[in-house]
C-alpha atoms as a PDB file:
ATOM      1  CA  UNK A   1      57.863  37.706  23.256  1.00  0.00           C
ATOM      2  CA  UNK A   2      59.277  36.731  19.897  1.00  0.00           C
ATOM      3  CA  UNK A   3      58.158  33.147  20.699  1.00  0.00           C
ATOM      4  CA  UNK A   4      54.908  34.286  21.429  1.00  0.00           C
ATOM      5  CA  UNK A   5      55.031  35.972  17.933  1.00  0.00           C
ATOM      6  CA  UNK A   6      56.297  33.282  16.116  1.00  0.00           C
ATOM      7  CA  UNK A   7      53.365  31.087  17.506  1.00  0.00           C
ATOM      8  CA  UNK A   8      50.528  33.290  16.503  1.00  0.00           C
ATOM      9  CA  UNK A   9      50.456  32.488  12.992  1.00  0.00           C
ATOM     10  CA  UNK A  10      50.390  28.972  13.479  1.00  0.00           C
ATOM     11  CA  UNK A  11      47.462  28.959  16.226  1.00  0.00           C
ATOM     12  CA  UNK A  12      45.778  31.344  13.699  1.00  0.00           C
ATOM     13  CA  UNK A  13      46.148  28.284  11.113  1.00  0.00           C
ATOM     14  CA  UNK A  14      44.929  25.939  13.287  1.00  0.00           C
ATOM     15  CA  UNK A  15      41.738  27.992  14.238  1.00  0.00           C
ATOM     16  CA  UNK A  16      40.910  28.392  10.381  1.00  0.00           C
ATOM     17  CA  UNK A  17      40.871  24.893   9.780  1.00  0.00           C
ATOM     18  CA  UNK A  18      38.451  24.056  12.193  1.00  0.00           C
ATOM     19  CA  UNK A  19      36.169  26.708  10.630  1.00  0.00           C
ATOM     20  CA  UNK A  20      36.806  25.545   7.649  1.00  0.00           C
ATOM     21  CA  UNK A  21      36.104  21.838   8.895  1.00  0.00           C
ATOM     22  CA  UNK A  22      32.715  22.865  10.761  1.00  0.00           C
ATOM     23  CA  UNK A  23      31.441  24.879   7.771  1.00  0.00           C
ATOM     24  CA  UNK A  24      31.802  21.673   5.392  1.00  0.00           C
ATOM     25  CA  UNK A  25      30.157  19.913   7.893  1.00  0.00           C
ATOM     26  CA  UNK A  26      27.525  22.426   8.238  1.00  0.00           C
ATOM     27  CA  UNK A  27      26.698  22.248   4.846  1.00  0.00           C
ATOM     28  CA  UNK A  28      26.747  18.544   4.346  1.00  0.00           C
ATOM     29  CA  UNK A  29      23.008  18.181   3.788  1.00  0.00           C
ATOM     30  CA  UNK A  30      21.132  14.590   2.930  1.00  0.00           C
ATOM     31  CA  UNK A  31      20.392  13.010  -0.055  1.00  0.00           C
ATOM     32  CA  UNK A  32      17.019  12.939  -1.372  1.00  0.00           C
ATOM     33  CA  UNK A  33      15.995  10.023  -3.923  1.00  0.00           C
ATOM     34  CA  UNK A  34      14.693  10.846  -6.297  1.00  0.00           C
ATOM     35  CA  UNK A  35      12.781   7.686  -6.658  1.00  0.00           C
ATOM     36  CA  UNK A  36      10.988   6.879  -3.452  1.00  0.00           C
ATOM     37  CA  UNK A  37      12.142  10.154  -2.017  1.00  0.00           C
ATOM     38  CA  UNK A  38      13.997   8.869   1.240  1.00  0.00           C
ATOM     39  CA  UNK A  39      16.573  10.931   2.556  1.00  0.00           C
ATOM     40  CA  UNK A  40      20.639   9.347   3.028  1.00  0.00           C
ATOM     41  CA  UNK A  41      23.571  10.756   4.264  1.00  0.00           C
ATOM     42  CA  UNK A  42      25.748  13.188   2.255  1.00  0.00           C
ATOM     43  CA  UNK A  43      28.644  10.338   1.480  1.00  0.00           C
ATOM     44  CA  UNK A  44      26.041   7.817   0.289  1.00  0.00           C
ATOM     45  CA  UNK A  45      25.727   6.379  -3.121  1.00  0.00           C
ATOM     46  CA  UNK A  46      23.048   4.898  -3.640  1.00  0.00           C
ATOM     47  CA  UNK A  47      19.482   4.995  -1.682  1.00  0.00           C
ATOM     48  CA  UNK A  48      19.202   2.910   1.423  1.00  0.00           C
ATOM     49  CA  UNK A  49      15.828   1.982   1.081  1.00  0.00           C
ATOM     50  CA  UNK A  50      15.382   1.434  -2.839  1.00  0.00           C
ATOM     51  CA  UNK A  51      18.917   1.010  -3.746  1.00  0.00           C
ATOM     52  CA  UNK A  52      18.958   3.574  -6.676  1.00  0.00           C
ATOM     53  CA  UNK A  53      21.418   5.726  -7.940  1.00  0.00           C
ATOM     54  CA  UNK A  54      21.684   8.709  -5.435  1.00  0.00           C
ATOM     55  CA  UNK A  55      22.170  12.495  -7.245  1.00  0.00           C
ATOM     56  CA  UNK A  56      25.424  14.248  -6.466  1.00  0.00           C
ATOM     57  CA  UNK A  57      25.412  17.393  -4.884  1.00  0.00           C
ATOM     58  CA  UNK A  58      28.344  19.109  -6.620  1.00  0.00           C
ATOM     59  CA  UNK A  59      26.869  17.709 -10.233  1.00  0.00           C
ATOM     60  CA  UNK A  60      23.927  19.543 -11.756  1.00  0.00           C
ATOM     61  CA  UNK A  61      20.705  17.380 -12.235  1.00  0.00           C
ATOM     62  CA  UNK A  62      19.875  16.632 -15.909  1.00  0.00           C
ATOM     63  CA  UNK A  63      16.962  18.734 -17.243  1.00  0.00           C
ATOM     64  CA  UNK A  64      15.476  17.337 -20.202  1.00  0.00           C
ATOM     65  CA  UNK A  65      14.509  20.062 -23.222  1.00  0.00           C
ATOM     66  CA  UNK A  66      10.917  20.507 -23.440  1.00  0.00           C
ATOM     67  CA  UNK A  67       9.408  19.813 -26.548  1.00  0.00           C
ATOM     68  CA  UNK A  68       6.839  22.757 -26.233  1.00  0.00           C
ATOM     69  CA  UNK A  69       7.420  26.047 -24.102  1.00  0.00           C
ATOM     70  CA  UNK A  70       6.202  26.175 -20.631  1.00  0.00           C
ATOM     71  CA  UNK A  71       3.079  28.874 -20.554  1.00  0.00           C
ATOM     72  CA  UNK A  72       4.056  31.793 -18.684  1.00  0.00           C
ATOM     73  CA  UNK A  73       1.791  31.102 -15.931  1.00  0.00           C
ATOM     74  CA  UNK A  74       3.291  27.501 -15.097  1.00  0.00           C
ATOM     75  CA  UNK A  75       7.087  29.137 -15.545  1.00  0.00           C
ATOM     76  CA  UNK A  76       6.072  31.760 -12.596  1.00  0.00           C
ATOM     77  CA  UNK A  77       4.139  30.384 -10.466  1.00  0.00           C
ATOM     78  CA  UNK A  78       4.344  29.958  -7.169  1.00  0.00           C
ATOM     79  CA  UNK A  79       5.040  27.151  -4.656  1.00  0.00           C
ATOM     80  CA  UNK A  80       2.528  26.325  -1.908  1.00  0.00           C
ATOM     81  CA  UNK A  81       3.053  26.594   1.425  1.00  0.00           C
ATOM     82  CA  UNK A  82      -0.134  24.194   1.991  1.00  0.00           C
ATOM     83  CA  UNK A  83      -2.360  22.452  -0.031  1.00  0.00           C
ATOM     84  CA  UNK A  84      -5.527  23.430  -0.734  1.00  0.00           C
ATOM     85  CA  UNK A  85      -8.266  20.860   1.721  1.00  0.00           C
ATOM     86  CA  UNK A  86     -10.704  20.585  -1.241  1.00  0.00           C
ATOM     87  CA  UNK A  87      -8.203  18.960  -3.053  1.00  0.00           C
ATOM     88  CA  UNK A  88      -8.394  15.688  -0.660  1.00  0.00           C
ATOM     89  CA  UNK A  89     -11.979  16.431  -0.034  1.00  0.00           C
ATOM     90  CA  UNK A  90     -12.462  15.690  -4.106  1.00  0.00           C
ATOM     91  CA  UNK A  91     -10.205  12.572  -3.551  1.00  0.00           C
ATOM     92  CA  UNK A  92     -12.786  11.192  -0.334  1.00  0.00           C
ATOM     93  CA  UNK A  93     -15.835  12.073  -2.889  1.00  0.00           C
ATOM     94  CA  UNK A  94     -14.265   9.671  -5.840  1.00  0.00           C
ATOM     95  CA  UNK A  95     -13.641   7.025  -3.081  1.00  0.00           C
ATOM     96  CA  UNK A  96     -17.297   7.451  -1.485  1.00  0.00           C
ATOM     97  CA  UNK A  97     -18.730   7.370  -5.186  1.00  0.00           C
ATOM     98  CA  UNK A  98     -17.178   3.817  -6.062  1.00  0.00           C
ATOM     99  CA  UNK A  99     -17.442   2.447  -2.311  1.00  0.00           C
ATOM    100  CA  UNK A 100     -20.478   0.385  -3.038  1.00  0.00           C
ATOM    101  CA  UNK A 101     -19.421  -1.321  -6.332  1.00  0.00           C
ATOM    102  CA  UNK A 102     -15.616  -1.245  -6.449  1.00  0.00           C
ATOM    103  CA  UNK A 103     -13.983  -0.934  -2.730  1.00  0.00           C
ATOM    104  CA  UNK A 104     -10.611  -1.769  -4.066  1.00  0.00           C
ATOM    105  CA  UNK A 105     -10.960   1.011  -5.952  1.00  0.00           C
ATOM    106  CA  UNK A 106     -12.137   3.571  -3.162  1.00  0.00           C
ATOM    107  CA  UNK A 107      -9.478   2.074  -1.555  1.00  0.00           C
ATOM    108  CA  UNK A 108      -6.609   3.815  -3.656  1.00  0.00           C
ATOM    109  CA  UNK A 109      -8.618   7.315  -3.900  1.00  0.00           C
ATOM    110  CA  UNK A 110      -8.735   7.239  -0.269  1.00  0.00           C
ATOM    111  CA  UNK A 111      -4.683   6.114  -0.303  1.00  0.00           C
ATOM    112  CA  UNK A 112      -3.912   9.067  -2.350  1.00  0.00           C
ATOM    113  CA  UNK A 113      -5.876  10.978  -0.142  1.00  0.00           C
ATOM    114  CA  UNK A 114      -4.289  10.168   3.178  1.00  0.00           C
ATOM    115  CA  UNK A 115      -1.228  11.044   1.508  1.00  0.00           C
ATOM    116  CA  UNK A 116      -2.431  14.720  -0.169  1.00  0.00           C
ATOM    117  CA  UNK A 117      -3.922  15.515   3.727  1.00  0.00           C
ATOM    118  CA  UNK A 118       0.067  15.603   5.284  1.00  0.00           C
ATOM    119  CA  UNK A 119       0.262  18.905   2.505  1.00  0.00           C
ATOM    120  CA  UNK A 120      -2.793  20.587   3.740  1.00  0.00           C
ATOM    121  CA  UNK A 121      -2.043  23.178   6.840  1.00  0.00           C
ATOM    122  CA  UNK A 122      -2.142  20.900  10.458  1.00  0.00           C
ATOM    123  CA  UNK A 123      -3.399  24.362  12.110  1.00  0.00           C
ATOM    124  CA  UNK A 124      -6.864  24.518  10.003  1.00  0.00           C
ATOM    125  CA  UNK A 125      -8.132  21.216  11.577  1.00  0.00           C
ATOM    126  CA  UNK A 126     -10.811  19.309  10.586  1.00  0.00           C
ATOM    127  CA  UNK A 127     -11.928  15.712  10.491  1.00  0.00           C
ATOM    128  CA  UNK A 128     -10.724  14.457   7.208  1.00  0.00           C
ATOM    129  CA  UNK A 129      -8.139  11.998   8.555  1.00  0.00           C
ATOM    130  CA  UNK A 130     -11.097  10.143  10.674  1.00  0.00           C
ATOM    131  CA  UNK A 131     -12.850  10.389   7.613  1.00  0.00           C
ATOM    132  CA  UNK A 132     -10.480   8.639   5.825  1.00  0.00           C
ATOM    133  CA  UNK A 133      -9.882   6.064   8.633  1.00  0.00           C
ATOM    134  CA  UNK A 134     -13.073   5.172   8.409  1.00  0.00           C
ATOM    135  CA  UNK A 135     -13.630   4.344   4.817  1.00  0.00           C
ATOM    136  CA  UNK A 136     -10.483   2.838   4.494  1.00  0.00           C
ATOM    137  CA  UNK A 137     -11.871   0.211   7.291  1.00  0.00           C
ATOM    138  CA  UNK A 138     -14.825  -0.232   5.474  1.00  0.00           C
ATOM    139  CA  UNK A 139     -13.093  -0.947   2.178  1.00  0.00           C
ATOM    140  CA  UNK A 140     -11.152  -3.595   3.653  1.00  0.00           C
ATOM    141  CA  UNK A 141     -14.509  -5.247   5.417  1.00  0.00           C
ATOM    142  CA  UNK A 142     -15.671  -5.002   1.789  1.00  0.00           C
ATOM    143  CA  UNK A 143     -13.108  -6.136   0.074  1.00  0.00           C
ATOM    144  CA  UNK A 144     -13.346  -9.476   1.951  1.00  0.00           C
ATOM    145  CA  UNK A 145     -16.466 -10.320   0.561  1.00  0.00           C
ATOM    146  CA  UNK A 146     -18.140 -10.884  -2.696  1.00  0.00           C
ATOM    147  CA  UNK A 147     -21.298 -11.094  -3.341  1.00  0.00           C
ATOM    148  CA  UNK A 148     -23.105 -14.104  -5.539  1.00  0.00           C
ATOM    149  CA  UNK A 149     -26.342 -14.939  -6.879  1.00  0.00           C
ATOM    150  CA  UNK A 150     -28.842 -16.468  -4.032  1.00  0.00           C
ATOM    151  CA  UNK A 151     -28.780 -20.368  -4.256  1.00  0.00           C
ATOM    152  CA  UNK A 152     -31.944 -20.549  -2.791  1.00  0.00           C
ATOM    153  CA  UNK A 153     -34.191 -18.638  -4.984  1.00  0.00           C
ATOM    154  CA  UNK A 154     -31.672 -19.071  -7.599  1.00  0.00           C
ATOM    155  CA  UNK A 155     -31.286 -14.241  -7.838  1.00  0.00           C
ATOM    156  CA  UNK A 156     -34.995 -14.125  -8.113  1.00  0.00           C
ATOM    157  CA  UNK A 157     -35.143 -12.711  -4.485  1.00  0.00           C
ATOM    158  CA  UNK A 158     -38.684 -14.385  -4.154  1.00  0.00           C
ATOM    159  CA  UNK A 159     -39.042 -17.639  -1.891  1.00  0.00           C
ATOM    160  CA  UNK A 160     -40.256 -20.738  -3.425  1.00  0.00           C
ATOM    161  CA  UNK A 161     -42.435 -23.611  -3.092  1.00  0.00           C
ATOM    162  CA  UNK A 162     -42.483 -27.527  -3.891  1.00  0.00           C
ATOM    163  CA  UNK A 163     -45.526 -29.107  -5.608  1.00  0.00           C
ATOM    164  CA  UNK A 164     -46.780 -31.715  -7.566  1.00  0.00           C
ATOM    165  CA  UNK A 165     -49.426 -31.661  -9.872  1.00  0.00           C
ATOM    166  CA  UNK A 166     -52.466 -33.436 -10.891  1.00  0.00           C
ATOM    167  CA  UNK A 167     -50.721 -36.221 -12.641  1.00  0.00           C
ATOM    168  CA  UNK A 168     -47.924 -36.625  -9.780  1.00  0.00           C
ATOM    169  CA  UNK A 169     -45.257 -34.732 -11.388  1.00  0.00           C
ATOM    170  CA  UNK A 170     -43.421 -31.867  -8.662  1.00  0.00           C
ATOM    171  CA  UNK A 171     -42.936 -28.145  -9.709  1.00  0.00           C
ATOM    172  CA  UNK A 172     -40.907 -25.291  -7.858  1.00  0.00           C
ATOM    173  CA  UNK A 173     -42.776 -22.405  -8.474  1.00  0.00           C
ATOM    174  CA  UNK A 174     -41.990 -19.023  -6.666  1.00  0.00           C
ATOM    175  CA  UNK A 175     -44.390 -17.293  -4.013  1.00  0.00           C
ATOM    176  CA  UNK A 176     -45.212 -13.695  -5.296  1.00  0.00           C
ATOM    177  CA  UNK A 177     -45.087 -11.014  -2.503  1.00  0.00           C
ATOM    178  CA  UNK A 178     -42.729 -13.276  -0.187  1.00  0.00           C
ATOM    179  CA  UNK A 179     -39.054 -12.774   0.226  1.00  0.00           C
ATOM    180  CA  UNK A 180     -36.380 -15.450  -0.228  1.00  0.00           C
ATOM    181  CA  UNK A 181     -35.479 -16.171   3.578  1.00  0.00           C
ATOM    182  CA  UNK A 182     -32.190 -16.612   2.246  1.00  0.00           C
ATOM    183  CA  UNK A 183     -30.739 -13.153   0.867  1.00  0.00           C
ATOM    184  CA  UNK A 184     -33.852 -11.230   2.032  1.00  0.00           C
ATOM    185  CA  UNK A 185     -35.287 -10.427  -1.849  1.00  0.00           C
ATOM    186  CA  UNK A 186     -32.078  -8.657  -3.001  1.00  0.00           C
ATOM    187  CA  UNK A 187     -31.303 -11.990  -4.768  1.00  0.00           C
ATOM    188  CA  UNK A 188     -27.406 -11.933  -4.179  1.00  0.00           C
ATOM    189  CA  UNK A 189     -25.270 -12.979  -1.157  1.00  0.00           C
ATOM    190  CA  UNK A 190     -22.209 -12.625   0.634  1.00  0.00           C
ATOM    191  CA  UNK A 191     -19.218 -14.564   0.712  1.00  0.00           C
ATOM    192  CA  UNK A 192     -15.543 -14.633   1.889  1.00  0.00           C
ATOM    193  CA  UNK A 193     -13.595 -13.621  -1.475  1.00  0.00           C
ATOM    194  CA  UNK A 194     -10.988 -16.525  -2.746  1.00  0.00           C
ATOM    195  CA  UNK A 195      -7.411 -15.216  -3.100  1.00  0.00           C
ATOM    196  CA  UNK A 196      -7.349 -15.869  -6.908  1.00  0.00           C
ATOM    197  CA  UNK A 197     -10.752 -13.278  -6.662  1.00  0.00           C
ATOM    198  CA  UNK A 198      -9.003 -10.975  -4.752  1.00  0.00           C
ATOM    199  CA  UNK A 199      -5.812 -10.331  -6.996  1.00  0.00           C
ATOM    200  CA  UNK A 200      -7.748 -10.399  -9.721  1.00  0.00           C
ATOM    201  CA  UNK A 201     -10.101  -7.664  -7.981  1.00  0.00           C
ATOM    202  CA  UNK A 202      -7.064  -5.569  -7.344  1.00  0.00           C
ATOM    203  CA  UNK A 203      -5.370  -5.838 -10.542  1.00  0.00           C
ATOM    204  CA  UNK A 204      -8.100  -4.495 -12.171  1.00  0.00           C
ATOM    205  CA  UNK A 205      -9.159  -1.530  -9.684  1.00  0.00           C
ATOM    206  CA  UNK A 206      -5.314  -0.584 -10.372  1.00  0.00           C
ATOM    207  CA  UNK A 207      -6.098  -0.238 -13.875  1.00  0.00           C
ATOM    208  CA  UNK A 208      -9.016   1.422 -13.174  1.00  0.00           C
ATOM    209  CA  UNK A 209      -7.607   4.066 -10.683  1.00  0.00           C
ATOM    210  CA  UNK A 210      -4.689   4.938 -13.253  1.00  0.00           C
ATOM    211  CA  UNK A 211      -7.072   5.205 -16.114  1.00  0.00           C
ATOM    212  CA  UNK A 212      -9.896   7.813 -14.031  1.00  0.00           C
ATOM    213  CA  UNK A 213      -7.090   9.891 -12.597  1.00  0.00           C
ATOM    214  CA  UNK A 214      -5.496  10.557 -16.457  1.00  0.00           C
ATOM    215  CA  UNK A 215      -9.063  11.222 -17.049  1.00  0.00           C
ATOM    216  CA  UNK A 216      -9.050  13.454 -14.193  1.00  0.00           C
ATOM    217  CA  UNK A 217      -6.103  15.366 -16.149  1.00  0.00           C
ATOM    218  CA  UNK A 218      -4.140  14.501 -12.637  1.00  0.00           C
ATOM    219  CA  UNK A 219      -0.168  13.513 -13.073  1.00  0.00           C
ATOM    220  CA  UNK A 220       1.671  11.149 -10.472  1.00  0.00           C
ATOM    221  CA  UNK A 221       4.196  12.522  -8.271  1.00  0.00           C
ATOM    222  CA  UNK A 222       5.846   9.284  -7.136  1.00  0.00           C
ATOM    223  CA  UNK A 223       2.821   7.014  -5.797  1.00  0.00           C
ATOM    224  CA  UNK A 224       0.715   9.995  -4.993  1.00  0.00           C
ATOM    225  CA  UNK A 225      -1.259  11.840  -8.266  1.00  0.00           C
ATOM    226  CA  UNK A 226      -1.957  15.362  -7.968  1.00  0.00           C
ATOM    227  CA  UNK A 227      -3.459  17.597 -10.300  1.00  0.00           C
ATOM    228  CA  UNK A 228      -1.727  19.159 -13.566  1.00  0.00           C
ATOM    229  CA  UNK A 229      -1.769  22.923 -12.584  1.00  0.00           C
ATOM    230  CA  UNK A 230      -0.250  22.031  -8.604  1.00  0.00           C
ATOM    231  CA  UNK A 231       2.894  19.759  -9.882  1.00  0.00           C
ATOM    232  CA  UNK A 232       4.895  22.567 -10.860  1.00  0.00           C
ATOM    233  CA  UNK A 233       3.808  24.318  -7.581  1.00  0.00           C
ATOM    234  CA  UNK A 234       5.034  22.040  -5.095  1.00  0.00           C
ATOM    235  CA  UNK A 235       8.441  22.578  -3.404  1.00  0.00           C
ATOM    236  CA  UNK A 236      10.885  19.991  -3.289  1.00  0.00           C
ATOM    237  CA  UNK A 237      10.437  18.837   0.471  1.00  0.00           C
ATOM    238  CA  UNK A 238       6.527  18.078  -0.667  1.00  0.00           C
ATOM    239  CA  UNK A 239       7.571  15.930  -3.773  1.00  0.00           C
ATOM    240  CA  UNK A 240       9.964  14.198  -1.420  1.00  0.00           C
ATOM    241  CA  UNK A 241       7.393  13.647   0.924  1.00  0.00           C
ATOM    242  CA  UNK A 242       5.004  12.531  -1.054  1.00  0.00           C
ATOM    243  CA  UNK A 243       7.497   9.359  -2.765  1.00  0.00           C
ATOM    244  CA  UNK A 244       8.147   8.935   0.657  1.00  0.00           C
ATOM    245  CA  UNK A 245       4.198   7.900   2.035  1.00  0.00           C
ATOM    246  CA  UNK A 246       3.590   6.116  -1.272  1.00  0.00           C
ATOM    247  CA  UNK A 247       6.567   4.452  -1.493  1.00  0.00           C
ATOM    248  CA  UNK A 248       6.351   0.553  -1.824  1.00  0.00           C
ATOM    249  CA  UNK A 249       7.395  -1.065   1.787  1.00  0.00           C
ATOM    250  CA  UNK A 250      10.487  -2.583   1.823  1.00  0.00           C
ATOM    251  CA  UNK A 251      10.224  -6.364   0.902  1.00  0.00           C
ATOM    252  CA  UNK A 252      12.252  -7.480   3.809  1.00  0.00           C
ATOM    253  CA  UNK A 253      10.186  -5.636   6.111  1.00  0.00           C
ATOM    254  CA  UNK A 254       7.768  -6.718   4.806  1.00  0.00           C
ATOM    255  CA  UNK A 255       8.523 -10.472   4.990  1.00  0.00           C
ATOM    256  CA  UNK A 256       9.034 -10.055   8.765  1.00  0.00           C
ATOM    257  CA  UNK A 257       6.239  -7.642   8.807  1.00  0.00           C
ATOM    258  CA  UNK A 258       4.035 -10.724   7.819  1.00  0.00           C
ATOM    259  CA  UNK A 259       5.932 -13.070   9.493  1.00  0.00           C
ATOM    260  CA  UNK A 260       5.205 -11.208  12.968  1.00  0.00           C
ATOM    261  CA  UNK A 261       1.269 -11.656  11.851  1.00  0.00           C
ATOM    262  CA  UNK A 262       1.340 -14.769  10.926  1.00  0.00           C
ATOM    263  CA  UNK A 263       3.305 -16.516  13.846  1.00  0.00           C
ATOM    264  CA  UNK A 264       5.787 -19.432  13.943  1.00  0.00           C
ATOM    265  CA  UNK A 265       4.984 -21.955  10.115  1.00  0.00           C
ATOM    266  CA  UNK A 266       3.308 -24.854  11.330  1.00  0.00           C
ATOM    267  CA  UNK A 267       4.502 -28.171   8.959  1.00  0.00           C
ATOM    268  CA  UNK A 268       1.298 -29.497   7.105  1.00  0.00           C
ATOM    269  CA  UNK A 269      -0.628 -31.856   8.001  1.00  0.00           C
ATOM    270  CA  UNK A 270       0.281 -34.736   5.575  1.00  0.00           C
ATOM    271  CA  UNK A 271       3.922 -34.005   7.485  1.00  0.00           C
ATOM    272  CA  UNK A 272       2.945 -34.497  10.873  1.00  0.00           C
ATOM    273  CA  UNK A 273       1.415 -37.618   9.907  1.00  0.00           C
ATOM    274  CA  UNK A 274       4.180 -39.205   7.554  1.00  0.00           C
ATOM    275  CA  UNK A 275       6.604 -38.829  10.800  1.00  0.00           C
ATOM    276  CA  UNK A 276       4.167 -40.211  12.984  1.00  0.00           C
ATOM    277  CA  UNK A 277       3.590 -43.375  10.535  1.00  0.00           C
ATOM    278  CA  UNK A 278       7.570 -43.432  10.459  1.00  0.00           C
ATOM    279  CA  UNK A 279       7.829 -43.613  14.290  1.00  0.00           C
ATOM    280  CA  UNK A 280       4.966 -46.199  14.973  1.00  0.00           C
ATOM    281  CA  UNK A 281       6.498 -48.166  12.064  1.00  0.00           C
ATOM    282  CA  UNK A 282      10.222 -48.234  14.051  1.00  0.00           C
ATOM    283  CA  UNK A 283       8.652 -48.528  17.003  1.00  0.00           C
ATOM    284  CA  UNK A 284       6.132 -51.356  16.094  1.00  0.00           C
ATOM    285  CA  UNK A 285       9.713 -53.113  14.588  1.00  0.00           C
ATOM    286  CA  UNK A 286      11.903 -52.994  17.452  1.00  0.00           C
ATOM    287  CA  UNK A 287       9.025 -54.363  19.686  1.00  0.00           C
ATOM    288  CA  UNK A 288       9.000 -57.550  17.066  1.00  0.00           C
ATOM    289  CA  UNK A 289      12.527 -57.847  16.986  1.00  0.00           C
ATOM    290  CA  UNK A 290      13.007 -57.583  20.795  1.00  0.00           C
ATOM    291  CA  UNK A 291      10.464 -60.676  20.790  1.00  0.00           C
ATOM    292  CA  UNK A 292      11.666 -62.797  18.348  1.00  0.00           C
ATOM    293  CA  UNK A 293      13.541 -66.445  20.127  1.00  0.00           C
ATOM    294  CA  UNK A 294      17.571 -66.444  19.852  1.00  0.00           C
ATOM    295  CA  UNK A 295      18.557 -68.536  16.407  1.00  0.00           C
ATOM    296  CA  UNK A 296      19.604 -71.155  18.964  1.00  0.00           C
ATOM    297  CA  UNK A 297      17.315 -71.851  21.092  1.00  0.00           C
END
């Protein structure tokens, strides 16, 4: 019996240590980055996927002083549970508006809006995600192309005619009332963009996209840009996912992303040929010296 008593304490230890142990485990929650916004373990310290500086739990994050006093209004209000669908229905409007003359830059309003459409509520439906799939497969059949002045008709849109004159000297003149056959009397054509075209395309719808959304009085939340008045409304987990989806890929997945598209390199064509000119030369000089006479004979 006095055994039995003398034990108890220590079991009693041993119990409250594994408590102890499962609580801490318990309440080892991950990491959020506050970069790109993707989520490591507890121990880690620094972001798997963009390699920055991870925030400790036990430290308090750095708040910067304002320089002017929040307005009541933005220091009460608050957070979403979902976000509002007209908010990515104005985002598919700015992409449909500049579809026709800028598809690189529909393209990012209809980026941003994929990304604002995982906030809105998944039981209220609706067809915007098709929506977006769609455009965002017409911007890139778009953005493959650019158009040029007809060659034929030389943008006129009207087809034209060789003559001569009276004294034997020829004149293209154009035929009023008849289409080019060539661009159909819009006077412009399509062809496949060059790379150098296409960056430069890009580069400046990025410009472009930054510049309307500031305009827009909108504010970026990682990739995404949202407007003024819902930043200070979202929660945490919807910042988080928002870096997340606009997060740049990683570039080694990437590399083997393109890779995988791509298929095995194939060696240029001047190679191929320089080691088949090597081999016919060797070959072509072991045949002469297998049929050259001994030096004594």
């Amino acid at each position: 019996m006095q055994a039995g008593v003398k034990r108890f304490p220590r079991l009693g230890l041993w119990w409250g240590g594994v408590l102890v142990l499962a609580a801490s485990l318990a309440l080892a929650l991950p990491l959020v980055c506050d970069k790109c916004g993707f989520e490591s373990p507890a121990d880690a310290a620094v972001c798997a996927h963009c390699g920055a500086e991870l925030p400790r739990s036990g430290a308090a994050p750095a708040t910067p002083e304002p320089t002017s006093p929040l307005p009541a209004a933005a220091a009460t209000s608050e957070k979403l549970d979902f976000l509002d669908p007209s908010v990515v229905q104005a985002e598919i409007a700015e992409a449909q508006r500049h579809l026709g003359r800028q598809p690189e830059l529909a393209r990012l309003f209809l980026i941003n809006a994929q990304a604002l459409e995982m906030l809105t509520d998944p039981a209220a439906g609706g067809r915007r995600a098709a929506r977006i799939k769609a455009l965002l497969d017409e911007c890139e059949r778009s953005s493959m192309q650019v158009r040029i002045k007809c060659p034929v008709c030389d943008g006129t849109g009207r087809r034209k005619f060789a003559g001569a004159t009276l004294s034997g000297q020829e004149v293209v003149r154009d035929t009023p009332g008849s289409p080019c056959t060539e661009c159909g009397g819009s006077g412009y054509v399509a062809r496949r963009a060059r790379v150098e075209d296409l960056r430069f395309r890009k580069g400046r719808a990025l410009d472009d996209y930054r510049t309307a959304q500031q305009a827009r009085k909108y504010v970026p939340v990682g990739g995404a840009w949202v407007p003024q008045d819902l930043e200070l409304k979202l929660t945490v987990r919807q910042q988080a996912q928002l870096r997340r989806v606009t997060a740049a890929p990683c570039p080694a997945c990437a590399r083997a992303d393109r890779g995988f598209r791509q298929g095995p390199r194939r060696a240029p064509a001047r190679a191929v040929r320089s080691r088949a000119r090597a081999r016919w030369t060797a070959r072509a000089r072991g045949s002469r010296a297998s049929a050259r006479p001994p030096a004594g004979a």
